[in-house]
C-alpha atoms as a PDB file:
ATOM      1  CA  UNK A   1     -37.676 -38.120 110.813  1.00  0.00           C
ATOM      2  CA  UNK A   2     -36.397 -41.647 110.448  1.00  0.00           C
ATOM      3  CA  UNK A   3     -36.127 -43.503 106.773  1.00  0.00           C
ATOM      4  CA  UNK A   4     -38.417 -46.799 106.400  1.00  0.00           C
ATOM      5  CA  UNK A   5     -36.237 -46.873 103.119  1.00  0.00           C
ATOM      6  CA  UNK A   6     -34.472 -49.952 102.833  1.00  0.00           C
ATOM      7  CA  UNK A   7     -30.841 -49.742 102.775  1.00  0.00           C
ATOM      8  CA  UNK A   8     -28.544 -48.664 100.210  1.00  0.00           C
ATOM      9  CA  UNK A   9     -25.332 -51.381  98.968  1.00  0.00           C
ATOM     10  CA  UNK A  10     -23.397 -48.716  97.812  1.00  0.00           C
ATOM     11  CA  UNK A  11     -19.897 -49.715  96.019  1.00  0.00           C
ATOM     12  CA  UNK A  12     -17.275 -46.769  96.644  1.00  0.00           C
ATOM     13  CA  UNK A  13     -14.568 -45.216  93.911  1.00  0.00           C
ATOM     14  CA  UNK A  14     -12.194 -42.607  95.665  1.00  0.00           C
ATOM     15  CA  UNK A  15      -8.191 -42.594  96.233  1.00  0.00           C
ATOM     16  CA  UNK A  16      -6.999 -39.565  97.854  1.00  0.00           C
ATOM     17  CA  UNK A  17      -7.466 -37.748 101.696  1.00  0.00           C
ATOM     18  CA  UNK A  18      -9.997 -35.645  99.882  1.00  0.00           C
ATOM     19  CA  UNK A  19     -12.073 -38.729  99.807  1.00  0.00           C
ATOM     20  CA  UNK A  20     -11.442 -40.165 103.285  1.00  0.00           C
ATOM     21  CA  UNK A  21     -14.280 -38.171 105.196  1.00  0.00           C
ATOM     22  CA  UNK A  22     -16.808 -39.085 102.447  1.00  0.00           C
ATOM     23  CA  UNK A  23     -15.938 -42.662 102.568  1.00  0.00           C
ATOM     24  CA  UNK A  24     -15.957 -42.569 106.170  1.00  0.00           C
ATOM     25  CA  UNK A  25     -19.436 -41.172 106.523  1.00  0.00           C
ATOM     26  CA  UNK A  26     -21.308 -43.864 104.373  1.00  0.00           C
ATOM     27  CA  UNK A  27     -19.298 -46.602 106.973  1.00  0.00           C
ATOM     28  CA  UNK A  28     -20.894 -44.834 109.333  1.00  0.00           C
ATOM     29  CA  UNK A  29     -24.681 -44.728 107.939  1.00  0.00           C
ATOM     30  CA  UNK A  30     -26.899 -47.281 108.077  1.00  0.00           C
ATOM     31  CA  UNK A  31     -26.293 -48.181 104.884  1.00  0.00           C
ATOM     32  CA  UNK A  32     -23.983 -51.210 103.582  1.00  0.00           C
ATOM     33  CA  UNK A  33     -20.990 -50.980 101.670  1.00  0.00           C
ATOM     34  CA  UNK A  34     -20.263 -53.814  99.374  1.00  0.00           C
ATOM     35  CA  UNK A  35     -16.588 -52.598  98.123  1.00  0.00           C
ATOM     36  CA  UNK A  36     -14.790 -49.847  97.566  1.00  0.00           C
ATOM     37  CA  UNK A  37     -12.805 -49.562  94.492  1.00  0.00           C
ATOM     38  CA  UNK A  38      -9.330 -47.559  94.092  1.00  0.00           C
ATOM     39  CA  UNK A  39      -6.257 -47.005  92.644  1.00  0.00           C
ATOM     40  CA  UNK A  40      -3.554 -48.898  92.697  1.00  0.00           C
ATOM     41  CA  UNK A  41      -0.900 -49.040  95.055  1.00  0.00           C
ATOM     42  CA  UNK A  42       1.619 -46.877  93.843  1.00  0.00           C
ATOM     43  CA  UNK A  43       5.532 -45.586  94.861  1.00  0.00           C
ATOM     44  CA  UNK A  44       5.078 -42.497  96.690  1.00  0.00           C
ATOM     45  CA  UNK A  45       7.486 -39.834  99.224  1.00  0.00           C
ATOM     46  CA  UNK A  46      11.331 -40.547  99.153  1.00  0.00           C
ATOM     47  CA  UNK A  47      12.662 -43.943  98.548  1.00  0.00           C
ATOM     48  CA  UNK A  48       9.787 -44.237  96.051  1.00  0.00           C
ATOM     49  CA  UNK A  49       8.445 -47.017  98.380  1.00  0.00           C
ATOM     50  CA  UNK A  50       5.345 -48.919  97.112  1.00  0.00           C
ATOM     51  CA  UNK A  51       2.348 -47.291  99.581  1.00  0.00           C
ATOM     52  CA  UNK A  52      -1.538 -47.744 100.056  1.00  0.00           C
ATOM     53  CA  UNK A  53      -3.329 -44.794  99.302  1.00  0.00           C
ATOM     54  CA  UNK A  54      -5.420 -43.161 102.126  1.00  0.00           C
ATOM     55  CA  UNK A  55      -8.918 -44.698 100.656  1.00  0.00           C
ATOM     56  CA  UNK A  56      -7.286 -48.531 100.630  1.00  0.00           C
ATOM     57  CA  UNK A  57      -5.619 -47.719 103.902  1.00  0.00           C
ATOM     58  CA  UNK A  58      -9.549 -47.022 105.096  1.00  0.00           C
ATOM     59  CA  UNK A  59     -10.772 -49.441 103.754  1.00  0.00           C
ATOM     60  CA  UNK A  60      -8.833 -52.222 105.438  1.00  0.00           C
ATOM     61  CA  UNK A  61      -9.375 -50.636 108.689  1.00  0.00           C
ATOM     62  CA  UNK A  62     -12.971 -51.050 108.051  1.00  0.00           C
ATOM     63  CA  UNK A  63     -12.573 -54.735 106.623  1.00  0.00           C
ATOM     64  CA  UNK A  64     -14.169 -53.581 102.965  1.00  0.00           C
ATOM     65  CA  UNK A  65     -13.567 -55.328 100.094  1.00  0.00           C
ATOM     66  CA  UNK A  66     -10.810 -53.447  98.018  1.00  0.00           C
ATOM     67  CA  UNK A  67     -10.739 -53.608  94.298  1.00  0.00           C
ATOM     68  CA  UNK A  68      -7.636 -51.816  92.653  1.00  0.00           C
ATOM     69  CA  UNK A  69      -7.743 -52.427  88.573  1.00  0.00           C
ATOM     70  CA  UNK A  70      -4.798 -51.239  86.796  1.00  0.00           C
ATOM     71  CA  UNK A  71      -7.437 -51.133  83.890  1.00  0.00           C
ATOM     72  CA  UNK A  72     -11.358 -50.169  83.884  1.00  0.00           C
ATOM     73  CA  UNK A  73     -12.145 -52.249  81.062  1.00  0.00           C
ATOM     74  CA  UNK A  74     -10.402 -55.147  81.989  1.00  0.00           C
ATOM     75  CA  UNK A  75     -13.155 -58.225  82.432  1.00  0.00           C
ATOM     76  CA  UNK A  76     -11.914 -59.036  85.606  1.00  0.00           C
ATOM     77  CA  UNK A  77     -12.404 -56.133  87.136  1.00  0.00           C
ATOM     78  CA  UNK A  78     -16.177 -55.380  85.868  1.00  0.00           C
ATOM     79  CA  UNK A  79     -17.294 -58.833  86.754  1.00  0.00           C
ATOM     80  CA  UNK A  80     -16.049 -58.374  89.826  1.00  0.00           C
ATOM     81  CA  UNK A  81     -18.066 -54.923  90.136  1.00  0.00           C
ATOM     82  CA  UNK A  82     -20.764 -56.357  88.909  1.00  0.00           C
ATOM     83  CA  UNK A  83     -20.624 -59.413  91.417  1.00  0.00           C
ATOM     84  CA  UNK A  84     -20.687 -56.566  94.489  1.00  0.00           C
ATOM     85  CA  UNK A  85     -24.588 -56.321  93.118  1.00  0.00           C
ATOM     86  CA  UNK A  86     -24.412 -52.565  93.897  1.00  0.00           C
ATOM     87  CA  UNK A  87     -27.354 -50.411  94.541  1.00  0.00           C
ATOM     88  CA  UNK A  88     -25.497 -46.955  94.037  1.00  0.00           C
ATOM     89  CA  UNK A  89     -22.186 -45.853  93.391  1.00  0.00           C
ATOM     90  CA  UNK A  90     -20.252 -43.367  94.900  1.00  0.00           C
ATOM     91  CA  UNK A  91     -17.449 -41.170  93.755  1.00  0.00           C
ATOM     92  CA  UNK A  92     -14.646 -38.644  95.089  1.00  0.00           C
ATOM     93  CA  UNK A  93     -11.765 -38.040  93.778  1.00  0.00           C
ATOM     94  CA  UNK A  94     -11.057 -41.684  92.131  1.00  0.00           C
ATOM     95  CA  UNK A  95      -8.499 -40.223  89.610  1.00  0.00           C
ATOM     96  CA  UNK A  96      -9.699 -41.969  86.116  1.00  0.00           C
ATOM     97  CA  UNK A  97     -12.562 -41.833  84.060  1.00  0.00           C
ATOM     98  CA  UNK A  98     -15.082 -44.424  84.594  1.00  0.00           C
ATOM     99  CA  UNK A  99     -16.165 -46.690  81.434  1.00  0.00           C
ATOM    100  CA  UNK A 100     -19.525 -47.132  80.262  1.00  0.00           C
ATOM    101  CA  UNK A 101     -19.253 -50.222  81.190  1.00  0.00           C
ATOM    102  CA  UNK A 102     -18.446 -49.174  84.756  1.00  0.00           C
ATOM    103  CA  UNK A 103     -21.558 -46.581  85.123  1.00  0.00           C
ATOM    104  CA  UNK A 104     -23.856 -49.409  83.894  1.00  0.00           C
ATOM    105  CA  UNK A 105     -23.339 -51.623  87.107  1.00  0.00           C
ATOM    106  CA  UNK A 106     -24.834 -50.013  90.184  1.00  0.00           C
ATOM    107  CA  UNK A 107     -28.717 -50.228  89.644  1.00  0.00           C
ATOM    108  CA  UNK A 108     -29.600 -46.763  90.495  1.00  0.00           C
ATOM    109  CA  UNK A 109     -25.780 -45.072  88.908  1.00  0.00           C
ATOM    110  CA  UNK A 110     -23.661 -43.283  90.998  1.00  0.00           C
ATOM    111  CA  UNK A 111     -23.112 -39.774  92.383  1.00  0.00           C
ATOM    112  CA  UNK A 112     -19.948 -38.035  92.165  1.00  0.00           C
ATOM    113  CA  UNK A 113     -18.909 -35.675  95.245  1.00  0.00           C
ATOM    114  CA  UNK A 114     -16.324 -33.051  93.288  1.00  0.00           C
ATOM    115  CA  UNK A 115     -14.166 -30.303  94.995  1.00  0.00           C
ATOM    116  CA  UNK A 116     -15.117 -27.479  93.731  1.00  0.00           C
ATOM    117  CA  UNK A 117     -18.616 -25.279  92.911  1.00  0.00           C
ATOM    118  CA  UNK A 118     -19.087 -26.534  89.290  1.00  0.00           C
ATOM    119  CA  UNK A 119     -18.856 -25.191  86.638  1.00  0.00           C
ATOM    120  CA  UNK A 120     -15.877 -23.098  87.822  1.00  0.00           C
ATOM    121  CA  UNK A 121     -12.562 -24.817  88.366  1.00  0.00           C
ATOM    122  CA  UNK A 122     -13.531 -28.147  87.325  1.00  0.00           C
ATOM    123  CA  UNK A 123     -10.727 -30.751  86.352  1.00  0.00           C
ATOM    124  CA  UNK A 124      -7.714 -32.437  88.142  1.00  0.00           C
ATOM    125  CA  UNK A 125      -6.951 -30.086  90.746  1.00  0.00           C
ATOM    126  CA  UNK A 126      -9.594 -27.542  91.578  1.00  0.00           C
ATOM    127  CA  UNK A 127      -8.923 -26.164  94.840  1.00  0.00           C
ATOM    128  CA  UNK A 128      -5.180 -25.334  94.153  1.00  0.00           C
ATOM    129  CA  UNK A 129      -7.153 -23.316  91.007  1.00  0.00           C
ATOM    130  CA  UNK A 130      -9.425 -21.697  93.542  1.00  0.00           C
ATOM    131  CA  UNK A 131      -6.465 -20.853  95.921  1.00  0.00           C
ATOM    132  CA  UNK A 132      -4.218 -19.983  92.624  1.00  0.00           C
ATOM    133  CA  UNK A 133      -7.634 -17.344  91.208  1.00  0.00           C
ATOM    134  CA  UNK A 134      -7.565 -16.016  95.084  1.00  0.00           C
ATOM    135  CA  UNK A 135     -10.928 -16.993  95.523  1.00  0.00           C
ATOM    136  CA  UNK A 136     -12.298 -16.455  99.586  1.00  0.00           C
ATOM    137  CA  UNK A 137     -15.197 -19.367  99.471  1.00  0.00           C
ATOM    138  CA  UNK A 138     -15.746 -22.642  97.595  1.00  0.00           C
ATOM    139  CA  UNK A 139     -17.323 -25.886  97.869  1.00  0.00           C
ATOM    140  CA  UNK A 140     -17.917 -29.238  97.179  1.00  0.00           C
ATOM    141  CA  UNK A 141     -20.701 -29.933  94.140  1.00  0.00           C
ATOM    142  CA  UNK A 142     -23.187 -33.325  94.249  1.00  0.00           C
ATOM    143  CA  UNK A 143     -24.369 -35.057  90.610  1.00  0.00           C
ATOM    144  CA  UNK A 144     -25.426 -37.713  89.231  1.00  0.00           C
ATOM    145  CA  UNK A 145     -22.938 -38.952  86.793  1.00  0.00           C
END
C-alpha cells in the first residue's frame, strides 16, 4: 500500500551512534528533512581533540542543515527552529531536555525513539542497566513527547 499522504518536514534532535540508523532511515524516506539539531562539538578520545559527534558527522554527509545550541532557550536558537517550519520532530538520544519552548515548534510535536522497553530502565544509559540487571531481550520504545 502506497501513502497519498503528503510529506512529512521533519526537524531531527539526536547526538550519539545510537541515533545514526534512525536518522539515517528518515534520509532515506520520502519524507524531507529540514534540519537536524545536536550537540555541540565537544573534546573527545586522547588529546581531548575538539570532534563532531556521529549525528553532525551524518548530517554533513547528507548536506542537512546542522543546528548545535550550547543553550535551548537561547532566542537564537528557537527562531532558528522555528524558521525550519517543521511538521514533526524527531528524537533519539539528543542528550538534554527539550524546553517548552522547543516542543511547541513542530506543528504536529515530536516523537522520541528511547533505548529501552519503558518503563524499565529509563534514564541516561539504559542498555548498560539492562546488560548490568542481566536482562536476555530489550528494545527500543516509540512516544509522543
Amino acid at each position: 500500500m502506497v501513502s497519498t499522504a503528503a510529506a512529512l518536514r521533519i526537524v531531527f534532535f539526536g547526538t550519539p551512534d545510537f541515533a545514526v540508523p534512525t536518522l539515517q532511515a528518515l534520509h532515506d524516506s520520502r519524507h524531507q528533512i529540514v534540519g537536524v539539531v545536536t550537540q555541540p562539538d565537544r573534546a573527545r578520545g586522547r588529546g581531548h581533540h575538539s570532534q563532531k559527534g556521529p549525528i553532525k558527522q551524518l548530517a554533513e554527509r547528507h548536506g542537512l542543515v546542522t543546528l548545535q545550541p550550547e543553550r535551548l532557550r537561547d532566542e537564537a536558537f528557537v527562531d532558528s527552529l522555528r524558521a525550519l517550519d517543521a511538521d514533526l520532530g524527531i528524537v533519539a538520544a539528543y542528550g538534554k531536555i527539550l524546553t517548552d519552548a522547543v516542543l511547541t515548534i513542530p506543528k504536529h510535536g515530536l516523537l522520541n525513539v528511547h533505548a529501552s522497553l519503558l518503563p524499565k530502565y529509563r534514564g541516561a544509559a539504559p542498555v548498560h542497566r539492562a546488560v548490568m540487571a542481566g536482562e536476555t531481550m530489550t528494545g527500543v520504545t516509540i512516544m509522543r513527547v
